[in-house]
C-alpha atoms as a PDB file:
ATOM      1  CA  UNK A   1     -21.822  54.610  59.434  1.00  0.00           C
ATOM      2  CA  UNK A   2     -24.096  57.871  58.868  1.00  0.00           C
ATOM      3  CA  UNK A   3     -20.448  59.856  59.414  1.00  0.00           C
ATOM      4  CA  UNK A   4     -18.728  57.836  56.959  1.00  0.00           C
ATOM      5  CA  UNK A   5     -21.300  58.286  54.425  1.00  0.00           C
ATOM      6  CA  UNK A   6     -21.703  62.151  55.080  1.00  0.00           C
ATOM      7  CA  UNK A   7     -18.351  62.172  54.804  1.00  0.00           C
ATOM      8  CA  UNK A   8     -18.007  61.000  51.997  1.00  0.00           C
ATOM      9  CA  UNK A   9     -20.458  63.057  50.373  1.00  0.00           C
ATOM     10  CA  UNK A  10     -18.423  65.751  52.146  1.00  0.00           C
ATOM     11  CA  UNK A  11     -15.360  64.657  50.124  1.00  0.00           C
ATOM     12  CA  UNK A  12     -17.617  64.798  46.516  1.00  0.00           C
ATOM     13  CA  UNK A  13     -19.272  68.178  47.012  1.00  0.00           C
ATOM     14  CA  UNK A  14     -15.764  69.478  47.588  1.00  0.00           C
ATOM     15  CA  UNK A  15     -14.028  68.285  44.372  1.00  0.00           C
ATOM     16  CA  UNK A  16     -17.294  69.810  42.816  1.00  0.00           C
ATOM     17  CA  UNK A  17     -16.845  73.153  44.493  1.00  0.00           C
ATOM     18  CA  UNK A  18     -13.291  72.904  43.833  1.00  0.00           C
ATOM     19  CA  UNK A  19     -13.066  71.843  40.364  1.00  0.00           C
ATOM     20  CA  UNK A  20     -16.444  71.842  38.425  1.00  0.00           C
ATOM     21  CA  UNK A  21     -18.099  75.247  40.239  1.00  0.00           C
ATOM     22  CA  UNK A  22     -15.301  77.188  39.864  1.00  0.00           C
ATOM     23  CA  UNK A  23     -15.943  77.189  35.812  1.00  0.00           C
ATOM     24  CA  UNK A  24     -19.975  78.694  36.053  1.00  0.00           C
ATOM     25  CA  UNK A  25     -19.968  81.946  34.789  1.00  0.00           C
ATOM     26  CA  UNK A  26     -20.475  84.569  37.079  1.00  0.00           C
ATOM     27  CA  UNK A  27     -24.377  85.507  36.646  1.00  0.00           C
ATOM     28  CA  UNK A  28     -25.166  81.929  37.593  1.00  0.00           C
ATOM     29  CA  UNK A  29     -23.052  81.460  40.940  1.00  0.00           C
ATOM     30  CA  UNK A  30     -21.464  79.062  42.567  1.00  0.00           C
ATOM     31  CA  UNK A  31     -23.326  76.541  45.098  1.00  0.00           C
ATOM     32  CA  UNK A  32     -21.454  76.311  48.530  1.00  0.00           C
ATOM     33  CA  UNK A  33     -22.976  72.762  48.795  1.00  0.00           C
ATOM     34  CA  UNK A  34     -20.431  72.054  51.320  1.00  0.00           C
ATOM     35  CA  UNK A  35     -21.701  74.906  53.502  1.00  0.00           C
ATOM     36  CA  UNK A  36     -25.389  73.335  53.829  1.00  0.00           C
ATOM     37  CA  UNK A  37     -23.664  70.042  54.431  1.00  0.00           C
ATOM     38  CA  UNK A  38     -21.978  71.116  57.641  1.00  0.00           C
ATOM     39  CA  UNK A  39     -24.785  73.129  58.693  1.00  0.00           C
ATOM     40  CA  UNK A  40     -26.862  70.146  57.962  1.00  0.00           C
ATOM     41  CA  UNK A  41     -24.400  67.775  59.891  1.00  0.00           C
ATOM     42  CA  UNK A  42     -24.729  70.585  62.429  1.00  0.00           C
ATOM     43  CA  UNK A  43     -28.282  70.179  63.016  1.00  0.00           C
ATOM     44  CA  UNK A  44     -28.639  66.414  63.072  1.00  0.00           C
ATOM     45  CA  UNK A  45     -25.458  64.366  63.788  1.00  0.00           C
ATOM     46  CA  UNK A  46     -24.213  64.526  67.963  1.00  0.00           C
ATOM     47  CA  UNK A  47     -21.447  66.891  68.779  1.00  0.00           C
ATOM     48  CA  UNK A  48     -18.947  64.850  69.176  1.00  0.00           C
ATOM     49  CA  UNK A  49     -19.621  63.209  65.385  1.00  0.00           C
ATOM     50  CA  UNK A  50     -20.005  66.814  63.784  1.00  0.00           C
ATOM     51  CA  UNK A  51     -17.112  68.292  65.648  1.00  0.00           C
ATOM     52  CA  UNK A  52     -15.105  65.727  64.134  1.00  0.00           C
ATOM     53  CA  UNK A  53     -16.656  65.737  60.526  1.00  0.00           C
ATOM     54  CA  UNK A  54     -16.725  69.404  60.662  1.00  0.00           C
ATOM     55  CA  UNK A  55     -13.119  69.677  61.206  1.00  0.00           C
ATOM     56  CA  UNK A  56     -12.136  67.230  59.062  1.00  0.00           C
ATOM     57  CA  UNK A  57     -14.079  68.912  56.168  1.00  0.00           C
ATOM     58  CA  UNK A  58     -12.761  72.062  57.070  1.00  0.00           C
ATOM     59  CA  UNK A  59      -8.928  71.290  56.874  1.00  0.00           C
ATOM     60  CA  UNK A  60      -9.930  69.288  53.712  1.00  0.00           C
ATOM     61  CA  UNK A  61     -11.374  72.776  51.915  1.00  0.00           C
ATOM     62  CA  UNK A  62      -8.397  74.337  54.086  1.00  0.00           C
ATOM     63  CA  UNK A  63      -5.183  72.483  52.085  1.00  0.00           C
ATOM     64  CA  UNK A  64      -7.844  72.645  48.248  1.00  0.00           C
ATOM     65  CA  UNK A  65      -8.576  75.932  48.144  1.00  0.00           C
ATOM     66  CA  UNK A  66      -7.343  78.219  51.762  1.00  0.00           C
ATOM     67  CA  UNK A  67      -5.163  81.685  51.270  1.00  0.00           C
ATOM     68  CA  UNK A  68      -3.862  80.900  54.928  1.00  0.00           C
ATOM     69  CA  UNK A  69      -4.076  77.103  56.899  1.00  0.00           C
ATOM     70  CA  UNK A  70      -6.446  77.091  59.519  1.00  0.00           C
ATOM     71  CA  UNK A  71      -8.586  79.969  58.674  1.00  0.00           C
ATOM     72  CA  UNK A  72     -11.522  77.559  57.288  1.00  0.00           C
ATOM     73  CA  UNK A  73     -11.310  74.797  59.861  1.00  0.00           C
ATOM     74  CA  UNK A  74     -11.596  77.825  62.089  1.00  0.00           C
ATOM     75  CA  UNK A  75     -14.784  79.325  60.817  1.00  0.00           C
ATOM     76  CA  UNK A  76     -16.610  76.221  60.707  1.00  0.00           C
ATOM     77  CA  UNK A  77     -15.822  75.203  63.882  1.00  0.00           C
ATOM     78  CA  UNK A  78     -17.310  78.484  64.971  1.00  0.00           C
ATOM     79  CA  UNK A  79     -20.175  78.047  62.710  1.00  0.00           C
ATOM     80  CA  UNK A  80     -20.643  74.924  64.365  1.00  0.00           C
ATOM     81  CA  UNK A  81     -20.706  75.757  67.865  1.00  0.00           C
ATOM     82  CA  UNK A  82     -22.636  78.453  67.256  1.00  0.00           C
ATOM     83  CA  UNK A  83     -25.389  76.450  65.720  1.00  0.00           C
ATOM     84  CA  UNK A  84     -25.368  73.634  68.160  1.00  0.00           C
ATOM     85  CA  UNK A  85     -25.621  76.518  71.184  1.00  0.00           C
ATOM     86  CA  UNK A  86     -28.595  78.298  69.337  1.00  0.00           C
ATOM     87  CA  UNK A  87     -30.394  74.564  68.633  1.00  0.00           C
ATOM     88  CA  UNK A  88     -30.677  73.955  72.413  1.00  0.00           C
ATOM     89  CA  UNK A  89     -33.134  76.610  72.657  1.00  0.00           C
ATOM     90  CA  UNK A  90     -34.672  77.234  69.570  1.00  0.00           C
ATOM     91  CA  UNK A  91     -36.186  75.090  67.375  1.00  0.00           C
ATOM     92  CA  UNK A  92     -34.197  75.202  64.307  1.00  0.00           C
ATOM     93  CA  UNK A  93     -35.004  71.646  62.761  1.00  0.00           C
ATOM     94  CA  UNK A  94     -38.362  72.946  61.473  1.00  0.00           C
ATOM     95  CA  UNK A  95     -37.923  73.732  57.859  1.00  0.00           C
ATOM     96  CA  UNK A  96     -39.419  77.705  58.526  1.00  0.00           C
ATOM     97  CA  UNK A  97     -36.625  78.342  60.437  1.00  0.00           C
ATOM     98  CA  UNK A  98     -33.803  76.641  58.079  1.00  0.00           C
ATOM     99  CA  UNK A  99     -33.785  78.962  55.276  1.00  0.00           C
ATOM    100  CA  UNK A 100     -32.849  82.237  57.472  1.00  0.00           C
ATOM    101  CA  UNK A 101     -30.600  79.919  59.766  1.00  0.00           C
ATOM    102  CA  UNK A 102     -28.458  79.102  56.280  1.00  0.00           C
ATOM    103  CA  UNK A 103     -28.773  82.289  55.235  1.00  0.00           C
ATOM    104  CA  UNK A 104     -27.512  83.978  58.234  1.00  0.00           C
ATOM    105  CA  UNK A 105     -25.055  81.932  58.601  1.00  0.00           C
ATOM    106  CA  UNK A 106     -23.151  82.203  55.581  1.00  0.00           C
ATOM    107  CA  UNK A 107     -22.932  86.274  56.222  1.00  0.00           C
ATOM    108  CA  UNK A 108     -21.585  85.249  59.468  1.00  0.00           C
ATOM    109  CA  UNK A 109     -18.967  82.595  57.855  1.00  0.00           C
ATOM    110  CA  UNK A 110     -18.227  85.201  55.006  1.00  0.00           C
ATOM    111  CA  UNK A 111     -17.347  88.030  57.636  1.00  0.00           C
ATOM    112  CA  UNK A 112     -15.407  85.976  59.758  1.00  0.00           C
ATOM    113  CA  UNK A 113     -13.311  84.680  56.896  1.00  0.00           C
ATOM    114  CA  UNK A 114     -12.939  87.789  55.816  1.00  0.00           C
ATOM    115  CA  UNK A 115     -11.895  88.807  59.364  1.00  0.00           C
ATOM    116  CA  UNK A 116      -9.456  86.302  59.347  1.00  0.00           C
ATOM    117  CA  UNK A 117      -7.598  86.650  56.229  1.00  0.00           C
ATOM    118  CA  UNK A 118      -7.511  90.299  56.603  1.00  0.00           C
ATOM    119  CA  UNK A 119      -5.676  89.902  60.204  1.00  0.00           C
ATOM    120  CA  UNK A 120      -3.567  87.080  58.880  1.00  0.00           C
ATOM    121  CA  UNK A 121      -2.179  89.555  55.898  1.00  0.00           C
ATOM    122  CA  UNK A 122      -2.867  92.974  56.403  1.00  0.00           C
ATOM    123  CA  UNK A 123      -0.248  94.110  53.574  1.00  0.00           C
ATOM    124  CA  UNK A 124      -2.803  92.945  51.433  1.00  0.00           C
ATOM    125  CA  UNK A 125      -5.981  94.602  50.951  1.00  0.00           C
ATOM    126  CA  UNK A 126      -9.148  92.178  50.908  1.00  0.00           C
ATOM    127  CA  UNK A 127     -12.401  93.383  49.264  1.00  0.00           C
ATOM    128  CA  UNK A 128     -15.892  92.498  50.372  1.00  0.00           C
ATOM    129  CA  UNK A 129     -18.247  91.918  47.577  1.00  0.00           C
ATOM    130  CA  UNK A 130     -21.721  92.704  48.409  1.00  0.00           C
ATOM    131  CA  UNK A 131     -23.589  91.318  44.768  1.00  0.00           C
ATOM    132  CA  UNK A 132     -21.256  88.217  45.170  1.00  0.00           C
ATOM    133  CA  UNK A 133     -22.046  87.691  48.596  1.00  0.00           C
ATOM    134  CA  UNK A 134     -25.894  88.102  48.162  1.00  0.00           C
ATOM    135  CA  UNK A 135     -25.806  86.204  45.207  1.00  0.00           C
ATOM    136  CA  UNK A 136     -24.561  83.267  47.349  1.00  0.00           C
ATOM    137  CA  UNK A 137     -26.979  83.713  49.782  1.00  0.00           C
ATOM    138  CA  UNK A 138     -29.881  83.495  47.445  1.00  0.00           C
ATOM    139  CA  UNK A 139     -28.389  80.347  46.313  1.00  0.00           C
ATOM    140  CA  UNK A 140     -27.918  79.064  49.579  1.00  0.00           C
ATOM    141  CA  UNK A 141     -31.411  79.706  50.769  1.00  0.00           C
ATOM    142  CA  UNK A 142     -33.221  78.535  47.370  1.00  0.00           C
ATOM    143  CA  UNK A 143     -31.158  75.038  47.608  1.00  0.00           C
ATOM    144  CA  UNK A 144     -31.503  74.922  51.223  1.00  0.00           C
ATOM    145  CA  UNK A 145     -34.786  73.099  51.533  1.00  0.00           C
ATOM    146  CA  UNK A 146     -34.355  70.555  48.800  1.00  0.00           C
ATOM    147  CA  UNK A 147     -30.883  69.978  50.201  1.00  0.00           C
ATOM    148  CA  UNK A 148     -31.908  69.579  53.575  1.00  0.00           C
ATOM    149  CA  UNK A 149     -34.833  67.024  52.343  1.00  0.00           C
ATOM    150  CA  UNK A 150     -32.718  64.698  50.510  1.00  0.00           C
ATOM    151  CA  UNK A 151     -30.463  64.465  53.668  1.00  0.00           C
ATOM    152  CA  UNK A 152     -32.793  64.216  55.958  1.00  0.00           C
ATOM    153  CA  UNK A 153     -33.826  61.029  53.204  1.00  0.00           C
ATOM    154  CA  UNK A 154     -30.705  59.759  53.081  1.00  0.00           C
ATOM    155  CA  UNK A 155     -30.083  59.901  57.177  1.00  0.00           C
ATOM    156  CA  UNK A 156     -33.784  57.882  57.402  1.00  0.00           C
ATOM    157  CA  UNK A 157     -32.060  55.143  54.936  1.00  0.00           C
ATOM    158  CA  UNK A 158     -29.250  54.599  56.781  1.00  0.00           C
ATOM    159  CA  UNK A 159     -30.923  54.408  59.893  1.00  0.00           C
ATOM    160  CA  UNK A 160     -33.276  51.662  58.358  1.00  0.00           C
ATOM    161  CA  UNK A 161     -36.336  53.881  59.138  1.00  0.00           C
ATOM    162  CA  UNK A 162     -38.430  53.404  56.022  1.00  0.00           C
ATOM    163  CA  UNK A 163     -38.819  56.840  54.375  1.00  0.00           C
ATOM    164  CA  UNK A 164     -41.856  57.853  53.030  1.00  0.00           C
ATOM    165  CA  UNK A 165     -40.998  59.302  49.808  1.00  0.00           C
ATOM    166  CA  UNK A 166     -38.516  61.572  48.532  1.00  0.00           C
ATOM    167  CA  UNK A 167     -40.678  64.229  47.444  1.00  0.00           C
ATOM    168  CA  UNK A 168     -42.889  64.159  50.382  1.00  0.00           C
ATOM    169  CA  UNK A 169     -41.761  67.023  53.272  1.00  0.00           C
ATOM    170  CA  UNK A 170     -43.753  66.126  56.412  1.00  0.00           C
ATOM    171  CA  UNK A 171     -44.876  62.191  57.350  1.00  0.00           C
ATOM    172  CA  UNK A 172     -48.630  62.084  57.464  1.00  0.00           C
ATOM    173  CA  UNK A 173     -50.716  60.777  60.448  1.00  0.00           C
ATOM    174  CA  UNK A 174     -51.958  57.249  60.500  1.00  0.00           C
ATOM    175  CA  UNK A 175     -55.793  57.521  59.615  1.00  0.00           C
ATOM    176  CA  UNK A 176     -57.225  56.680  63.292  1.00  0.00           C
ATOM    177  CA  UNK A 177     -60.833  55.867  61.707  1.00  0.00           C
ATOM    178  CA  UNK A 178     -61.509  51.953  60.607  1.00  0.00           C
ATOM    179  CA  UNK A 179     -64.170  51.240  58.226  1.00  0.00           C
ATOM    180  CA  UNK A 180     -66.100  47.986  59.105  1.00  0.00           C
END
């Protein structure tokens, strides 16, 4: 159920990116809201669940908006694993450690696109834009947190876990003391 619904959420942030975003001007950016759903999906859903949604998504940007097929279902699958190896060990689930995670990875997703489409046609000559690039990092990691929140929200929902609020980052202790 939780895949179905991220996937469909999946399937709404990329019409958005693909057909509203697309249309900001350039000084305000363009949210990769698809990015911080994978790496969100990354971080929370099983591996077999992820891989699945994560490929799925991928092929899905892949056939919208893809200079050559495979190249995005490739990155993200390499985004992927490369997040679920580093979350064994570390503790990346803490919201500290989210921000730099995102932002990270989307220089790591940019080069290796960039990697790829530069090996798959090297008659044509591929810039790498530095401002554009940082600018969508700073977007990334500003709308990181509030992103991962409202997930993390809507994953207690579906699980029938009662959340707290949605404005509320941390679940507070039970008060252990009784008045009598």
């Amino acid at each position: 159920m939780k895949s179905l619904v991220f996937f469909g959420i999946g399937i709404i942030f990329l019409v958005l990116q693909t057909t509203m975003f697309h249309r900001f001007p350039a000084w305000i950016g363009q949210p990769d809201l698809l990015f911080l759903l994978l790496v969100f999906v990354a971080l929370q859903l099983g591996t077999f669940r992820g891989l699945v949604l994560t490929l799925l998504l991928g092929m899905m940007l892949d056939i919208f908006s893809g200079v050559h097929l495979g190249v995005y279902p490739l990155a993200y699958l390499l985004l992927f694993s490369v997040i679920k190896a580093i979350s064994r060990n570390l503790a990346l689930k803490d919201s500290v450690h989210q921000v730099p995670l995102v932002m990270v990875g989307f220089l790591g997703f940019a080069a290796c696109v960039h990697l790829l489409v530069s090996l798959l046609s090297p008659e044509n000559e591929t810039y790498w834009a530095w401002p554009q690039l940082l600018q969508h990092i700073v977007i990334l990691g500003v709308a990181c947190l509030p992103f991962f929140h409202c997930c993390q929200w809507l994953q207690d929902l579906l699980e029938n876990k009662p959340p707290l609020s949605l404005f509320v980052f941390k679940r507070r202790p039970a008060n252990r003391f009784n008045r009598v």
